[in-house]
Protein backbone atom coordinates (compact mmCIF):
# COMPACT_ATOMS: atom_id res chain seq x y z
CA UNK A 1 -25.52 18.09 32.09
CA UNK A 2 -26.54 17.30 35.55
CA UNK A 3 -25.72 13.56 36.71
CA UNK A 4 -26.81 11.57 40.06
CA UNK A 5 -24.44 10.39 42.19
CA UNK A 6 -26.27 7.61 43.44
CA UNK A 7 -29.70 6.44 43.02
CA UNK A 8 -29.46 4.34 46.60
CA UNK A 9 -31.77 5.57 49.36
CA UNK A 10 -29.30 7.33 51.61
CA UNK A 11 -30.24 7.68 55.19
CA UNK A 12 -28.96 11.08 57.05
CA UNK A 13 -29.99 10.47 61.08
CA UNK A 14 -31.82 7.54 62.64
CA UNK A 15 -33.95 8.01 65.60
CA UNK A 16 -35.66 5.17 67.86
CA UNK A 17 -39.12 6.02 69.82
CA UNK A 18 -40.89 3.80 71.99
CA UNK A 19 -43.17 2.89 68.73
CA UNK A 20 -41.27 3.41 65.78
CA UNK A 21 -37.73 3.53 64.07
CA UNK A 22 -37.96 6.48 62.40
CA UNK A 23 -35.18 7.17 59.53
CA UNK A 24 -35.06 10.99 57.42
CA UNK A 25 -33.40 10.48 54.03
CA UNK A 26 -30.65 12.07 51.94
CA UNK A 27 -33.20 13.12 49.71
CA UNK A 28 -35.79 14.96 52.38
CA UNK A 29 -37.90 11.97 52.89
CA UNK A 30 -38.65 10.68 56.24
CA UNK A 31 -39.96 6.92 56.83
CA UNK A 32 -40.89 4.90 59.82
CA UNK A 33 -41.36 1.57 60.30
CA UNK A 34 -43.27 0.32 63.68
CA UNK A 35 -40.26 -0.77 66.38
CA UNK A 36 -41.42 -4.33 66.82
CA UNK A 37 -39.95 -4.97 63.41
CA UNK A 38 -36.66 -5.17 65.24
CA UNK A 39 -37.40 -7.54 67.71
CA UNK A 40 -33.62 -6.26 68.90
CA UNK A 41 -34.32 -2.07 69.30
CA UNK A 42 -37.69 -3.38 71.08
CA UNK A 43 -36.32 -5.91 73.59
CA UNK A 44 -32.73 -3.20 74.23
CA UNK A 45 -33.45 -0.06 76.84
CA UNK A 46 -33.41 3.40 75.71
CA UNK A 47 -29.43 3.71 75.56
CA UNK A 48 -28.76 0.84 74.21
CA UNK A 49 -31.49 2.53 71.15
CA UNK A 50 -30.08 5.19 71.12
CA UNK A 51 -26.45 4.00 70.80
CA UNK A 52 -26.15 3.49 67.01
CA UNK A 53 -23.80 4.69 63.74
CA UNK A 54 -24.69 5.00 60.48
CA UNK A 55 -23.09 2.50 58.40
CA UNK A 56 -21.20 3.13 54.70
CA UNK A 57 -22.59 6.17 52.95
CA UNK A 58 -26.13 5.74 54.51
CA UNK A 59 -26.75 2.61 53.25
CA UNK A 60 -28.17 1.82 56.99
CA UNK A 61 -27.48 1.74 60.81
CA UNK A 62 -25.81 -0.57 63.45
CA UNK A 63 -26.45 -0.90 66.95
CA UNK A 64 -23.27 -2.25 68.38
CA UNK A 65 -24.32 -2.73 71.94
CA UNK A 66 -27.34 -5.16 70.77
CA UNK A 67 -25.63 -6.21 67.34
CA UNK A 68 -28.36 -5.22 65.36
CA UNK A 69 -28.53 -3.93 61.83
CA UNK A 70 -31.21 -2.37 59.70
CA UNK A 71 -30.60 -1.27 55.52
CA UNK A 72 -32.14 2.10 54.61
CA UNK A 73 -33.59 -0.11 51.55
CA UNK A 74 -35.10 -2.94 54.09
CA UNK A 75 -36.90 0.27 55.70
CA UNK A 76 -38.44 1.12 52.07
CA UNK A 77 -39.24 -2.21 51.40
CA UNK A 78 -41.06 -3.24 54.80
CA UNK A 79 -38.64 -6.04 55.15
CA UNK A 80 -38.93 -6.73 59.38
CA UNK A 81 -35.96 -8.37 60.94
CA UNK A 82 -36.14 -12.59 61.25
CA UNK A 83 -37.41 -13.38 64.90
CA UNK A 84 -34.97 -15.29 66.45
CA UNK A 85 -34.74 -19.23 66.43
CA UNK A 86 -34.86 -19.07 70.34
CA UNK A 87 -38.15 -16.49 70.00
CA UNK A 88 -39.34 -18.97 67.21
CA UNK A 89 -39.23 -21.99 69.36
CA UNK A 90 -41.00 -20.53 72.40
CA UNK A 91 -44.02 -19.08 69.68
């Protein structure tokens, strides 16, 4: 009998464009959501993007120099990052 580890979306490598986060899964799947979703990754420069770790066993990835995180299962759901209360008041 053949049992599954885990039934968690497990993300593999994370990559950051100038348009979209872009995440390929444990699984084979690849999704994207657009980069303003992390109003973080789209305000940091191109290092600071690219300077990330995967977190626990996939479960997401962490941007230390910007202190952002983003959940392989937020990614699935469409769940953008809050703006920030500063960003908020300015709107």
């Amino acid at each position: 009998m053949n049992t599954v580890g885990s039934s968690e979306p497990r993300m593999t490598t994370m990559n950051v464009t100038e348009d979209l986060i872009i995440a390929e899964l444990e699984d084979g799947r690849s999704i994207s959501v657009p980069l303003v979703w992390s109003w973080r990754l789209s305000e940091a420069t191109p290092a600071q993007r690219s300077n990330f770790e995967i977190i626990g066993n996939g479960e997401g990835a962490h941007w230390p120099d910007i202190d952002e995180d983003i959940s392989t299962r937020g990614m699935l759901l469409g769940v953008p990052a809050r703006p920030s209360k500063k960003k908020v008041a300015a709107s």
